[in-house]
C-alpha atoms as a PDB file:
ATOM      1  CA  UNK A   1      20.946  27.053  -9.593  1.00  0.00           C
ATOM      2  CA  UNK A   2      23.542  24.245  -8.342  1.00  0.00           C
ATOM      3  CA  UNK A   3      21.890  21.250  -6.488  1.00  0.00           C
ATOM      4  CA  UNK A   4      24.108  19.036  -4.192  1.00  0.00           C
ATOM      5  CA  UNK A   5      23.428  15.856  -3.869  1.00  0.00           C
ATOM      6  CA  UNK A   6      22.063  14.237  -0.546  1.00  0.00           C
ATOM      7  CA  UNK A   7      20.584  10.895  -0.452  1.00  0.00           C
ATOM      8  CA  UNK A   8      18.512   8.707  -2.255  1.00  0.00           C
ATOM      9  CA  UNK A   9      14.980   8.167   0.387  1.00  0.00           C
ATOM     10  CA  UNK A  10      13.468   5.520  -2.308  1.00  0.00           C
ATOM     11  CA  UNK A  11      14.728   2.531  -4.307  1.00  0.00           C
ATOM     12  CA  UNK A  12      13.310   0.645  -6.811  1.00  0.00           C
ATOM     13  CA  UNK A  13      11.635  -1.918  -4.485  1.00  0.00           C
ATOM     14  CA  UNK A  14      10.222   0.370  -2.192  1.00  0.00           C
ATOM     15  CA  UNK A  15       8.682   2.513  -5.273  1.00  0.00           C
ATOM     16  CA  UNK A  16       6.897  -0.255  -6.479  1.00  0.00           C
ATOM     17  CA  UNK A  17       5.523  -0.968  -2.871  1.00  0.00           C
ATOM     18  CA  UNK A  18       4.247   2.356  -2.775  1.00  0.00           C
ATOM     19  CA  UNK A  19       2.686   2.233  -6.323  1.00  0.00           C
ATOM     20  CA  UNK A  20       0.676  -1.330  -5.245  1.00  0.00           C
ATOM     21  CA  UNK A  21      -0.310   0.212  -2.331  1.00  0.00           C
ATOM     22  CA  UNK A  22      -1.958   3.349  -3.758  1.00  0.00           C
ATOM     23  CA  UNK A  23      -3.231   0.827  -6.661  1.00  0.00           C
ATOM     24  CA  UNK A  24      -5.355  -1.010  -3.819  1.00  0.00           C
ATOM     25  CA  UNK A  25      -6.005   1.869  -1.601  1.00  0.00           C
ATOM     26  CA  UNK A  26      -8.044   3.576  -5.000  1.00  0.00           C
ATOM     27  CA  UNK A  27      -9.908   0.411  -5.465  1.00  0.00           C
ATOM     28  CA  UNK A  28     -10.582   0.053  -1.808  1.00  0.00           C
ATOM     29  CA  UNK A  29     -11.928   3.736  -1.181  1.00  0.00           C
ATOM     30  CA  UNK A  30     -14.221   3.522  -4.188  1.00  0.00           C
ATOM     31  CA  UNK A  31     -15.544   0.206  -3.471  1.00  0.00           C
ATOM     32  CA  UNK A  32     -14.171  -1.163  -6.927  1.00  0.00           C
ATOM     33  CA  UNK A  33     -13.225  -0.167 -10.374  1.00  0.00           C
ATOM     34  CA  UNK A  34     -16.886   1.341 -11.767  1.00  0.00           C
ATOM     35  CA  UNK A  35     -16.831   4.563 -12.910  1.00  0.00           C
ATOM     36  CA  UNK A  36     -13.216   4.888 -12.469  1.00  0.00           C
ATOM     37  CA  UNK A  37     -10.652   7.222 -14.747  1.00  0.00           C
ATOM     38  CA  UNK A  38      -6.747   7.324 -13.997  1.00  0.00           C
ATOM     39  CA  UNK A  39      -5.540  10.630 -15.609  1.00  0.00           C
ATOM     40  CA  UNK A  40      -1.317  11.110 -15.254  1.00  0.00           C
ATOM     41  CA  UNK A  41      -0.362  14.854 -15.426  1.00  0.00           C
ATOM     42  CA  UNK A  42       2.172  14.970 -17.607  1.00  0.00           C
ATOM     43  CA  UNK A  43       5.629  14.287 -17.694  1.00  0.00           C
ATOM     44  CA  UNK A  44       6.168  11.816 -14.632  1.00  0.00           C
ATOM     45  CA  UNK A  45       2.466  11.867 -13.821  1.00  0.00           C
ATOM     46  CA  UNK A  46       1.654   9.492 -16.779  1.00  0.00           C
ATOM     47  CA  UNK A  47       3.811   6.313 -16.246  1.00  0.00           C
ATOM     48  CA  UNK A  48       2.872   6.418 -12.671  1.00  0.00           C
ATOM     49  CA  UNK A  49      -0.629   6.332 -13.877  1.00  0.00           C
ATOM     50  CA  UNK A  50      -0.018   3.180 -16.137  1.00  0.00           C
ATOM     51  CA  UNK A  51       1.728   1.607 -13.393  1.00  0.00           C
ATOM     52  CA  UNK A  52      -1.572   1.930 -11.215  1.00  0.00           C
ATOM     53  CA  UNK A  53      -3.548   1.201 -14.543  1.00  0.00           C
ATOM     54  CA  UNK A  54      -1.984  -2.280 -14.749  1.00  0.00           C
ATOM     55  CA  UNK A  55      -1.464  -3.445 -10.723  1.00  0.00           C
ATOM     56  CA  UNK A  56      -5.211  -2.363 -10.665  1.00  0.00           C
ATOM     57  CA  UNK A  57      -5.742  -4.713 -14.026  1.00  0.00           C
ATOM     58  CA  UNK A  58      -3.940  -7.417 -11.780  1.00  0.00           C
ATOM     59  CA  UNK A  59      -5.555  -7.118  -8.857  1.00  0.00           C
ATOM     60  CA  UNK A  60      -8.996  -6.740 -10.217  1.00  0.00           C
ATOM     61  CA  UNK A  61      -8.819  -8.097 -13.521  1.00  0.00           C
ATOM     62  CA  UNK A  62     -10.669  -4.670 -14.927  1.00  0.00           C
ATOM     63  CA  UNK A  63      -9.813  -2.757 -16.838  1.00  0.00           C
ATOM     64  CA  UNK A  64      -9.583   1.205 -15.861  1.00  0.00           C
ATOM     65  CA  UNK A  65      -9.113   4.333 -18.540  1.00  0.00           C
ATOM     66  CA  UNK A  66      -6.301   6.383 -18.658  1.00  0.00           C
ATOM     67  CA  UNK A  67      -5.862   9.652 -19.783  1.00  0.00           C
ATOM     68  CA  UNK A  68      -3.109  12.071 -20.429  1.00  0.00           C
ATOM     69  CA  UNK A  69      -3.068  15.736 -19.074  1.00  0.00           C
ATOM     70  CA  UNK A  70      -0.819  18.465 -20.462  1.00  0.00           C
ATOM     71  CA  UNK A  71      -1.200  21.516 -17.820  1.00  0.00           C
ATOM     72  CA  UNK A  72       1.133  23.983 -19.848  1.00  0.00           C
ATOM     73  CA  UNK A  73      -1.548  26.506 -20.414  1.00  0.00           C
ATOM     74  CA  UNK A  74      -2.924  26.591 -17.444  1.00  0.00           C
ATOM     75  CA  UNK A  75      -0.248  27.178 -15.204  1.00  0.00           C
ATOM     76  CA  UNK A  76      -0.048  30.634 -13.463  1.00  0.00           C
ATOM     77  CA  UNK A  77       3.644  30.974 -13.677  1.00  0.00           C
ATOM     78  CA  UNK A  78       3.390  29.956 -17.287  1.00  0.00           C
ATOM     79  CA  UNK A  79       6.107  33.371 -18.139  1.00  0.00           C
ATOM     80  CA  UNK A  80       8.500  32.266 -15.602  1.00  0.00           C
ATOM     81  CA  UNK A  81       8.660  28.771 -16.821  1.00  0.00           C
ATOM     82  CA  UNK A  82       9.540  29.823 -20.473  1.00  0.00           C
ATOM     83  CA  UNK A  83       9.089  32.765 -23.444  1.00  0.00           C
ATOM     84  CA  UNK A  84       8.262  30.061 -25.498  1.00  0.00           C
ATOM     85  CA  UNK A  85       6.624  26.920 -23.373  1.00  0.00           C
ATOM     86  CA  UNK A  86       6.628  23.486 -25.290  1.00  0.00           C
ATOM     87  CA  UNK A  87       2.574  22.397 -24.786  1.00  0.00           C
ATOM     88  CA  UNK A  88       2.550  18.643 -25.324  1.00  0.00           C
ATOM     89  CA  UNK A  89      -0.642  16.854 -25.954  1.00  0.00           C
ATOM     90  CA  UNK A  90      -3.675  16.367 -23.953  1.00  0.00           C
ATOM     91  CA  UNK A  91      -4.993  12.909 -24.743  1.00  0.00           C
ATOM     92  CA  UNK A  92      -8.811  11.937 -22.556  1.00  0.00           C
ATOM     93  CA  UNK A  93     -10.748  10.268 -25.108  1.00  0.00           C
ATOM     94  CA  UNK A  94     -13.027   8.883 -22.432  1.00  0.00           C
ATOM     95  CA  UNK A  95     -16.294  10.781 -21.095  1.00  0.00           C
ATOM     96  CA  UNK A  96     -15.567  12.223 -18.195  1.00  0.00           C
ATOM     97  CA  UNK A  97     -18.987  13.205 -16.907  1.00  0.00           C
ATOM     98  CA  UNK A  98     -20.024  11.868 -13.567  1.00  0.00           C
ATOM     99  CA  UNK A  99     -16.926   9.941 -13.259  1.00  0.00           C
ATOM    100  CA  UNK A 100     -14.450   9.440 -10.199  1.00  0.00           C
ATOM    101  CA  UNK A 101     -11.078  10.759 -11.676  1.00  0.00           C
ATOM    102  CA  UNK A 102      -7.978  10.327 -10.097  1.00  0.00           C
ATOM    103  CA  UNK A 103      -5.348  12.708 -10.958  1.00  0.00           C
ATOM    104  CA  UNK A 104      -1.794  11.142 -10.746  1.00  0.00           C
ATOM    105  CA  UNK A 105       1.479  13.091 -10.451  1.00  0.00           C
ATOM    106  CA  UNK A 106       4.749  12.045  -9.145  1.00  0.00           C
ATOM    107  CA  UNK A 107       5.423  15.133  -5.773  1.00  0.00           C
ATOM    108  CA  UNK A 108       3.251  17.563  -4.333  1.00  0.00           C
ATOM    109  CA  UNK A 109       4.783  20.645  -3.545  1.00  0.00           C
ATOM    110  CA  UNK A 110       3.214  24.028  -3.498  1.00  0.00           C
ATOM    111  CA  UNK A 111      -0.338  22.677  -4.652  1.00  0.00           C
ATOM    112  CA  UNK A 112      -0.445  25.027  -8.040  1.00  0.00           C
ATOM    113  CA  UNK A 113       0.072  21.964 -10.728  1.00  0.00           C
ATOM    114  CA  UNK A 114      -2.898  20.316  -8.993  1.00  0.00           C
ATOM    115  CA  UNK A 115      -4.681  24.032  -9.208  1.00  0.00           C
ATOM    116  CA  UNK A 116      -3.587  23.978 -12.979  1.00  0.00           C
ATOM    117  CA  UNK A 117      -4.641  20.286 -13.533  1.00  0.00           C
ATOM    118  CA  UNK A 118      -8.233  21.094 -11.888  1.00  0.00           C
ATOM    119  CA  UNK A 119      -8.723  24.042 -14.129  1.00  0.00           C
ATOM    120  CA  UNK A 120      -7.758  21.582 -17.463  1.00  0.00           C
ATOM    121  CA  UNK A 121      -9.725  18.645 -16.522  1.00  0.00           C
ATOM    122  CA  UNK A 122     -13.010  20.713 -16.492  1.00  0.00           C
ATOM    123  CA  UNK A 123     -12.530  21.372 -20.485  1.00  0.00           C
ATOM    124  CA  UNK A 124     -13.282  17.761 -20.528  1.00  0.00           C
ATOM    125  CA  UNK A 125     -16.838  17.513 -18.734  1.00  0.00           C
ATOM    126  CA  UNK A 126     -17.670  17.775 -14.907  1.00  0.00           C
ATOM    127  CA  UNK A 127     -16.821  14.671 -13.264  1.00  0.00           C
ATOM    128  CA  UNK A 128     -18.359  12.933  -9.896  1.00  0.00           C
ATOM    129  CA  UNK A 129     -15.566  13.510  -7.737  1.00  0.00           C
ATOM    130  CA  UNK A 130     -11.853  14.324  -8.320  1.00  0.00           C
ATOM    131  CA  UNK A 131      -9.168  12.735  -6.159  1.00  0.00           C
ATOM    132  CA  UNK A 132      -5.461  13.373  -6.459  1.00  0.00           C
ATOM    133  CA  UNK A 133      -2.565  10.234  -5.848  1.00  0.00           C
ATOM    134  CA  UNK A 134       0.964  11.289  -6.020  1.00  0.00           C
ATOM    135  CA  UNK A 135       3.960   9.306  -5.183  1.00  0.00           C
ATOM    136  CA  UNK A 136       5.350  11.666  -2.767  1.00  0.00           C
ATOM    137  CA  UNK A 137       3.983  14.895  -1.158  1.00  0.00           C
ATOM    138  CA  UNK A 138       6.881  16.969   0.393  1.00  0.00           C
ATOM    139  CA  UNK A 139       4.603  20.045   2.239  1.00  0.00           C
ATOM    140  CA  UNK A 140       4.769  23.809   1.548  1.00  0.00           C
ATOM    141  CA  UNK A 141       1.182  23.951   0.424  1.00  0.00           C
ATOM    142  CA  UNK A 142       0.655  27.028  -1.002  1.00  0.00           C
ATOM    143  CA  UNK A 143      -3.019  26.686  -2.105  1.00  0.00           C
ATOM    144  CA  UNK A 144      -5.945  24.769   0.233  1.00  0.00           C
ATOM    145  CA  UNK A 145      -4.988  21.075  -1.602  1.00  0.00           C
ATOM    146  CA  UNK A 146      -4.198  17.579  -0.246  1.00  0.00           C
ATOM    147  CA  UNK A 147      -3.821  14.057  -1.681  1.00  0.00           C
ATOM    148  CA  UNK A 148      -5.804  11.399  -1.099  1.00  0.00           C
ATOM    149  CA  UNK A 149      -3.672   8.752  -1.859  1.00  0.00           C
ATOM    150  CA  UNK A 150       0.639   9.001  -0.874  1.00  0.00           C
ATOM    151  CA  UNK A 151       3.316   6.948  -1.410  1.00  0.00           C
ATOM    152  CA  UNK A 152       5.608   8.643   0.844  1.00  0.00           C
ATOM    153  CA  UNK A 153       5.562  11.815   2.641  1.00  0.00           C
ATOM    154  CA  UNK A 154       9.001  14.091   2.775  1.00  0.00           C
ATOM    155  CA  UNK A 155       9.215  16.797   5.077  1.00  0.00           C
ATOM    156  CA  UNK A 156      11.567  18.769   3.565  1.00  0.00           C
ATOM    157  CA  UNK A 157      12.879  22.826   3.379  1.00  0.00           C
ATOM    158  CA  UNK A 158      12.952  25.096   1.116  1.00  0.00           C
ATOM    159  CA  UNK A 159      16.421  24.444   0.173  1.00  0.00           C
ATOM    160  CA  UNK A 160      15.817  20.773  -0.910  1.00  0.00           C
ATOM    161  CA  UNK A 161      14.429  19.444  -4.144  1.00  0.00           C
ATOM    162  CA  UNK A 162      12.624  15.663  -4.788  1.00  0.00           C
ATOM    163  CA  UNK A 163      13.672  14.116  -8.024  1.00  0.00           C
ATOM    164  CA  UNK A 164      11.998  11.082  -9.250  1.00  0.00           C
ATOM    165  CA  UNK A 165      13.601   9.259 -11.044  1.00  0.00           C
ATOM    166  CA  UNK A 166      11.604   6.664 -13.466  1.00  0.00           C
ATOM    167  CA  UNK A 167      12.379   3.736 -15.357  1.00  0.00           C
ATOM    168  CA  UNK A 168      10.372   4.444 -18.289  1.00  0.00           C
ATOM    169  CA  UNK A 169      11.874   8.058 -18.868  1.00  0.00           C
ATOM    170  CA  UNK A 170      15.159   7.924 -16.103  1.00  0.00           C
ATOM    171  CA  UNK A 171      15.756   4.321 -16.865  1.00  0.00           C
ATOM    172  CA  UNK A 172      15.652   3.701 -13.333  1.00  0.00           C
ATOM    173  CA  UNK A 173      13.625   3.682 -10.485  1.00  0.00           C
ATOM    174  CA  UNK A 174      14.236   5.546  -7.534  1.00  0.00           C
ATOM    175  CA  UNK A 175      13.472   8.817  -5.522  1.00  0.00           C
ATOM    176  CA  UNK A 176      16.576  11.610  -4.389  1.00  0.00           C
ATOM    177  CA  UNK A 177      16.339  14.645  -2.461  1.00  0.00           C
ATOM    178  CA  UNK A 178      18.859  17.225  -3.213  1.00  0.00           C
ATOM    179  CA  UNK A 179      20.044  20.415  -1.646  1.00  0.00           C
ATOM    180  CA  UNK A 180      20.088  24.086  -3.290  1.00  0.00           C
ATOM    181  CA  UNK A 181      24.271  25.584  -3.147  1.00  0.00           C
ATOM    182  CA  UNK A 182      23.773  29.041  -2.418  1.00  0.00           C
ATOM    183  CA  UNK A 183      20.687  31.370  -2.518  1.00  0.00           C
ATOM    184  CA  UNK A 184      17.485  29.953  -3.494  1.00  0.00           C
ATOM    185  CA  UNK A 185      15.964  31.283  -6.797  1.00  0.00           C
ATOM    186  CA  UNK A 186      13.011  33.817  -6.051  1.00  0.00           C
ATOM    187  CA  UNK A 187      10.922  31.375  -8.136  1.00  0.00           C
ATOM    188  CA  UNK A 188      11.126  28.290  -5.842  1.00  0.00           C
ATOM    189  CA  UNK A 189      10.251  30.485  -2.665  1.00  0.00           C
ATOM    190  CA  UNK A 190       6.908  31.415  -4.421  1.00  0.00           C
END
């Protein structure tokens, strides 16, 4: 699969603008920081959570949980992805039993991480509520799912793919959208 490059759509300043504004928009929408969990879904799902963890420890001087989500096992393409997937660890050492959770992941695409994420986070107790942030959401649900909290929405075909890039595993900040050379892959159509 060759990807061309287009255009960068976010730089560093503008990510961080987005980020602050989902930090308040959580605290807003649930009237504060009580009962509150961040969960990242890992990879780029987890420093996006610790960058809401600490604008939220900022802005509110509280201090919110944070847990860790590896969804490897409970993808549904999990024999497409890889004969031999690399399962990294889950780490929620807080309850999560009648708590708000907010799932954080860095693009929304077809909806089945989120599906996968659901299905993993109810191992861990059934929270009050479950809401879902992500940094950008790019359409072409495939499954009845929507985020609650966006930093920037991305129209885009089937052709194109979002890459975000972040500091603390890119070493920079920044989102691009590239565009599939030649046919596109059976597995991104599904």
């Amino acid at each position: 699969m060759n990807l061309k490059q287009k255009a960068f759509i976010v730089n560093a300043d503008e990510m961080r603008r987005a980020v602050a504004r989902i930090s308040h928009e959580i605290v807003e929408r649930n009237r504060g920081t009580e009962d509150l969990v961040l969960v990242g879904i890992r990879r780029r799902g987890v420093p996006l959570a610790e960058r809401i963890q600490d604008n939220i420890r900022r802005f509110e001087d509280a201090e919110v949980p944070l847990g860790i989500l590896d969804i490897t096992f409970y993808r549904d393409d999990l024999q497409k992805v890889a004969q031999q997937p690399v399962a990294r660890t889950t780490e929620i050492s807080h309850d999560l039993e009648n708590k708000i959770v907010v799932l954080v992941d860095d693009v929304l695409f077809t909806g089945r991480t989120v599906r996968a994420a659901l299905d993993a986070l109810m191992d861990f107790g059934r929270p009050r509520a479950i809401q879902l942030a992500v940094l950008v959401d790019r359409g072409h649900r495939e499954l009845p799912i929507r985020a609650d909290y966006v930093g920037k929405n991305v129209p885009t075909s089937r052709r194109e793919v979002i890459h975000v890039h972040l500091k603390e595993i890119d070493d920079e900040d920044g989102i691009r959208i590239d565009e599939l050379d030649g046919n596109i892959p059976r597995e991104v159509t599904e």
